[in-house]
Structures are given as C-alpha cells and as structure tokens.
N, C-alpha and C. Protein backbone atom coordinates (compact mmCIF):
# COMPACT_ATOMS: atom_id res chain seq x y z
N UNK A 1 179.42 296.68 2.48
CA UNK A 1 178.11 297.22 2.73
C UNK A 1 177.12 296.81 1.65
N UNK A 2 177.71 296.67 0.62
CA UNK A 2 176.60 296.57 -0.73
C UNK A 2 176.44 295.05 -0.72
N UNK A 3 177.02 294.22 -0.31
CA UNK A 3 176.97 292.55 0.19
C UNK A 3 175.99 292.50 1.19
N UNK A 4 175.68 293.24 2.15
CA UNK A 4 174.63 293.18 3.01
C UNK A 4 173.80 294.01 2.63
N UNK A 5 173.62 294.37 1.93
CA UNK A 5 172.11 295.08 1.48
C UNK A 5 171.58 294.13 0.69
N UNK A 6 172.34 293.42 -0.56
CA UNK A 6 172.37 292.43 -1.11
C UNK A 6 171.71 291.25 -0.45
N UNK A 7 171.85 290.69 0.37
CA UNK A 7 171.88 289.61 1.52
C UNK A 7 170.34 290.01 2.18
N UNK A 8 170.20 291.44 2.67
CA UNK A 8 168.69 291.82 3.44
C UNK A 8 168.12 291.55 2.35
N UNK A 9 167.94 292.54 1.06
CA UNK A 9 167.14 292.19 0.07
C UNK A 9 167.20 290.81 -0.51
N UNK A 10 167.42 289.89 -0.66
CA UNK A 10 167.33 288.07 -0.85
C UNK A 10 166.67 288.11 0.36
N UNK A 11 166.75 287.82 1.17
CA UNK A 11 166.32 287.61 2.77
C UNK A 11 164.53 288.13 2.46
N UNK A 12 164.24 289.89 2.67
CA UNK A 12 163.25 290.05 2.14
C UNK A 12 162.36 289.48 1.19
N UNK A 13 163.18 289.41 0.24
CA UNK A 13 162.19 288.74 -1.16
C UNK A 13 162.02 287.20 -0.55
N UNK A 14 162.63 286.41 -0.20
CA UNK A 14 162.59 285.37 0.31
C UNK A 14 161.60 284.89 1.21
N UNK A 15 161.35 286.08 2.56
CA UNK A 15 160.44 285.87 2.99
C UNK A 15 158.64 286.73 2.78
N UNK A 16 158.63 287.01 1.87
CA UNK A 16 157.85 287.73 0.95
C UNK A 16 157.13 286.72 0.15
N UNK A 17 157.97 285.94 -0.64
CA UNK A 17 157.59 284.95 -1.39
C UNK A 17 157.16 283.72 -0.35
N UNK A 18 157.60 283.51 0.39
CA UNK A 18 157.30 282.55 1.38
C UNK A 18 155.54 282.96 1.98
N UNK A 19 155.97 283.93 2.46
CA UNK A 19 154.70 284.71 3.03
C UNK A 19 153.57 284.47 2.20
N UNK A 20 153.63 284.68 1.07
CA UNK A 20 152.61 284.81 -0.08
C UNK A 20 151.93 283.34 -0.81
N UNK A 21 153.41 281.95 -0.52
CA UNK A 21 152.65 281.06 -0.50
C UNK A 21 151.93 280.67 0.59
N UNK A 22 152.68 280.57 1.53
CA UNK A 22 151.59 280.50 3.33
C UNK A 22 150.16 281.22 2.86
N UNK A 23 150.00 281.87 2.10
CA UNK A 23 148.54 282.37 2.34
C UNK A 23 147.91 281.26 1.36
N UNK A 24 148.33 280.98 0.52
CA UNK A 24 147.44 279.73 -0.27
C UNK A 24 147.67 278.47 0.33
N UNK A 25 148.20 277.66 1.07
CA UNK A 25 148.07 277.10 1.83
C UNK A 25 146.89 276.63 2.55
N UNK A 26 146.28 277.14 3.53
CA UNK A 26 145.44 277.03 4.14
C UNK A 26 143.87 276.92 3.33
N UNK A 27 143.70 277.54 2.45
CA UNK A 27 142.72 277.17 1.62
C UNK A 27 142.46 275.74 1.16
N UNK A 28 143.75 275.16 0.57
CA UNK A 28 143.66 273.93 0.09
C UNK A 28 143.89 272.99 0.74
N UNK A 29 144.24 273.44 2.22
CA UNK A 29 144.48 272.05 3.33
C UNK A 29 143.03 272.30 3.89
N UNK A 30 142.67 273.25 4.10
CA UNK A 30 141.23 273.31 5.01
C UNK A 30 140.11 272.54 4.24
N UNK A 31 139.99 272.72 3.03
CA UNK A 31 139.37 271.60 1.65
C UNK A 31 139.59 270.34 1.69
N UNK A 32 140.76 270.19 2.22
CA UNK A 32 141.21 268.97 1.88
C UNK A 32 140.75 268.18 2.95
N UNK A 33 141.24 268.64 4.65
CA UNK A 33 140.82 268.20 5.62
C UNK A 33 139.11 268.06 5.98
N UNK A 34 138.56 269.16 5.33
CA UNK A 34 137.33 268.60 5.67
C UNK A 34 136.30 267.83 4.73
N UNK A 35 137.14 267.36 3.07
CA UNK A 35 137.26 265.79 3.06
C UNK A 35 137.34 264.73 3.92
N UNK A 36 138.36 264.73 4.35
CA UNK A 36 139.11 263.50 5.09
C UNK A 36 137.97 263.48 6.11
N UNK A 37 137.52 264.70 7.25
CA UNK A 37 136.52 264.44 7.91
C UNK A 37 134.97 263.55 7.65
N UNK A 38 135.13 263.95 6.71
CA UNK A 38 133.90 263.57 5.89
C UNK A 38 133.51 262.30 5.74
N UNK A 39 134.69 262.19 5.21
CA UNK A 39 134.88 260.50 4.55
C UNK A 39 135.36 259.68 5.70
N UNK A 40 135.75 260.23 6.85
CA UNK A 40 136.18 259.39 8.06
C UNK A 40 134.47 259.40 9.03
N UNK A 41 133.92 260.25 9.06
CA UNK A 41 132.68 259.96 9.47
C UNK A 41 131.95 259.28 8.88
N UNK A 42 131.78 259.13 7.98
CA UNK A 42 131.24 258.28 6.81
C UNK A 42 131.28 256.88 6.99
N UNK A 43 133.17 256.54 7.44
CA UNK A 43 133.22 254.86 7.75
C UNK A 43 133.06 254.82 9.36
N UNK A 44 132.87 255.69 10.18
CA UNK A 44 132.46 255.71 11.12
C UNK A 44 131.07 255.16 11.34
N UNK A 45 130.41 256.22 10.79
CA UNK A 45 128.77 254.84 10.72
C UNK A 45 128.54 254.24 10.07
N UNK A 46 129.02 253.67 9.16
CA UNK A 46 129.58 252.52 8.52
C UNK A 46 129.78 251.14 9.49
N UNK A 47 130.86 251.47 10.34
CA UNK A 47 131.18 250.41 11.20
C UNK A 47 130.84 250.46 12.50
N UNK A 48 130.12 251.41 12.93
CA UNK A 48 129.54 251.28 14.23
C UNK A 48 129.03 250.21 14.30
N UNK A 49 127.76 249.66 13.50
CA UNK A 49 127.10 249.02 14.24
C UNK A 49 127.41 247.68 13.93
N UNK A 50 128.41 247.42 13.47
CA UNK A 50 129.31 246.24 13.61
C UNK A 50 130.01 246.14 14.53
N UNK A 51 130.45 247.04 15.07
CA UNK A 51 131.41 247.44 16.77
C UNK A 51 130.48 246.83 17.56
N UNK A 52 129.02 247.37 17.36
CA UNK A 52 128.27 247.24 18.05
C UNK A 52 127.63 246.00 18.29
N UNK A 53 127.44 245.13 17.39
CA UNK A 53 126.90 243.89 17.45
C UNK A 53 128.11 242.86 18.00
N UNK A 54 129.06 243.07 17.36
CA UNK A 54 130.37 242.41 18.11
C UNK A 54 130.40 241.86 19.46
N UNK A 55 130.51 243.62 19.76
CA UNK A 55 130.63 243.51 21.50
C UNK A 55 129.16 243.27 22.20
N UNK A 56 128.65 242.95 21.51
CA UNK A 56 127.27 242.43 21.90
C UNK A 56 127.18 240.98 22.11
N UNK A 57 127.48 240.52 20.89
CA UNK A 57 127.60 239.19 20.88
C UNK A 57 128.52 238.47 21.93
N UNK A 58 129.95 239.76 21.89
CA UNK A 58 131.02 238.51 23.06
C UNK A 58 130.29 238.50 24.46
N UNK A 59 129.34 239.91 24.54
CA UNK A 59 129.16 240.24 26.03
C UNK A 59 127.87 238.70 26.30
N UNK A 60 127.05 238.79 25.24
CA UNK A 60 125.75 237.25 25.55
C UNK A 60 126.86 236.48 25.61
N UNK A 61 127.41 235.79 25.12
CA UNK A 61 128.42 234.83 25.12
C UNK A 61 128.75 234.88 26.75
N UNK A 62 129.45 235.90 27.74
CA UNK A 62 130.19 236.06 28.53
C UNK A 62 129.23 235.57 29.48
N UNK A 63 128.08 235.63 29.33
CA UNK A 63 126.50 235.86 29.87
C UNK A 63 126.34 234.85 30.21
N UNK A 64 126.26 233.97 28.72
CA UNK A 64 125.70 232.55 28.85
C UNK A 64 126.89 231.39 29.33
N UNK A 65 127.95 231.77 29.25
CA UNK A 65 129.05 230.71 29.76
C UNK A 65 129.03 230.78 31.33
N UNK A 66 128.74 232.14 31.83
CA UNK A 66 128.32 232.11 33.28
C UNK A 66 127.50 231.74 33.63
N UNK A 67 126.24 231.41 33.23
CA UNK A 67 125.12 231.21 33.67
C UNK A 67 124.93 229.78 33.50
N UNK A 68 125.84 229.06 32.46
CA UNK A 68 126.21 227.69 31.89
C UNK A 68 126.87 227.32 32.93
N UNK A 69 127.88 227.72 33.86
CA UNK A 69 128.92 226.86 35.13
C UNK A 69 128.14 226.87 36.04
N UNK A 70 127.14 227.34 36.23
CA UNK A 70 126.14 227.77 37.32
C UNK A 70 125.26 226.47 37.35
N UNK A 71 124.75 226.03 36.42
CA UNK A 71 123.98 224.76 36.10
C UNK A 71 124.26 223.56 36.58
C-alpha cells in the first residue's frame, strides 16, 4: 500500500511539474511564431514582385512566339 501511494504521489508531482512548465510554453512559442510570421511576410513582399515580373515576362514571351508562327 505505501508503494502505491508512493507511485500516485511521483505521478502527481510529475504531472504538476509538467503542468507548470506547459504554462510557460506558450508564451515563448507565441513570441517566437509571430517572429517567424513577420519575417516570412517580410520576404514575401520582398519577392512578389519578382514572381511577378517573371511570370510576366514568360507569359509576353508565350504571346510573342504565337503571334511570331502566325506571320
């Protein structure tokens, strides 16, 4: 009997201590992640308008090679 009281109490403290880091947790991932957001929007318009000119360019290209067999 005194082995399982033993055993609940570890168990308890165990998930007690667990419990108590889970609460700091979320503070420093929620910080952290909305870094990462940040800085990922950041190279987001950054490189848009290189996406953008790209597919611009292949699409005239696509344009003018058609309009070139046509001739």
């Amino acid at each position: 009997m005194k082995l399982l009281k033993k055993a609940g109490a570890a168990l308890a403290l165990s998930l007690a201590a667990a419990g108590s880091a889970m609460a700091t947790i979320p503070a420093i991932v929620g910080t952290t992640l909305t870094g990462v957001q940040t800085d990922g929007l950041a190279m987001i318009d950054l490189v848009w308008p290189v996406v953008v000119t790209i597919f611009g360019g292949m699409l005239l290209i696509n344009i003018f090679k058609r309009a070139g067999s046509k001739v």
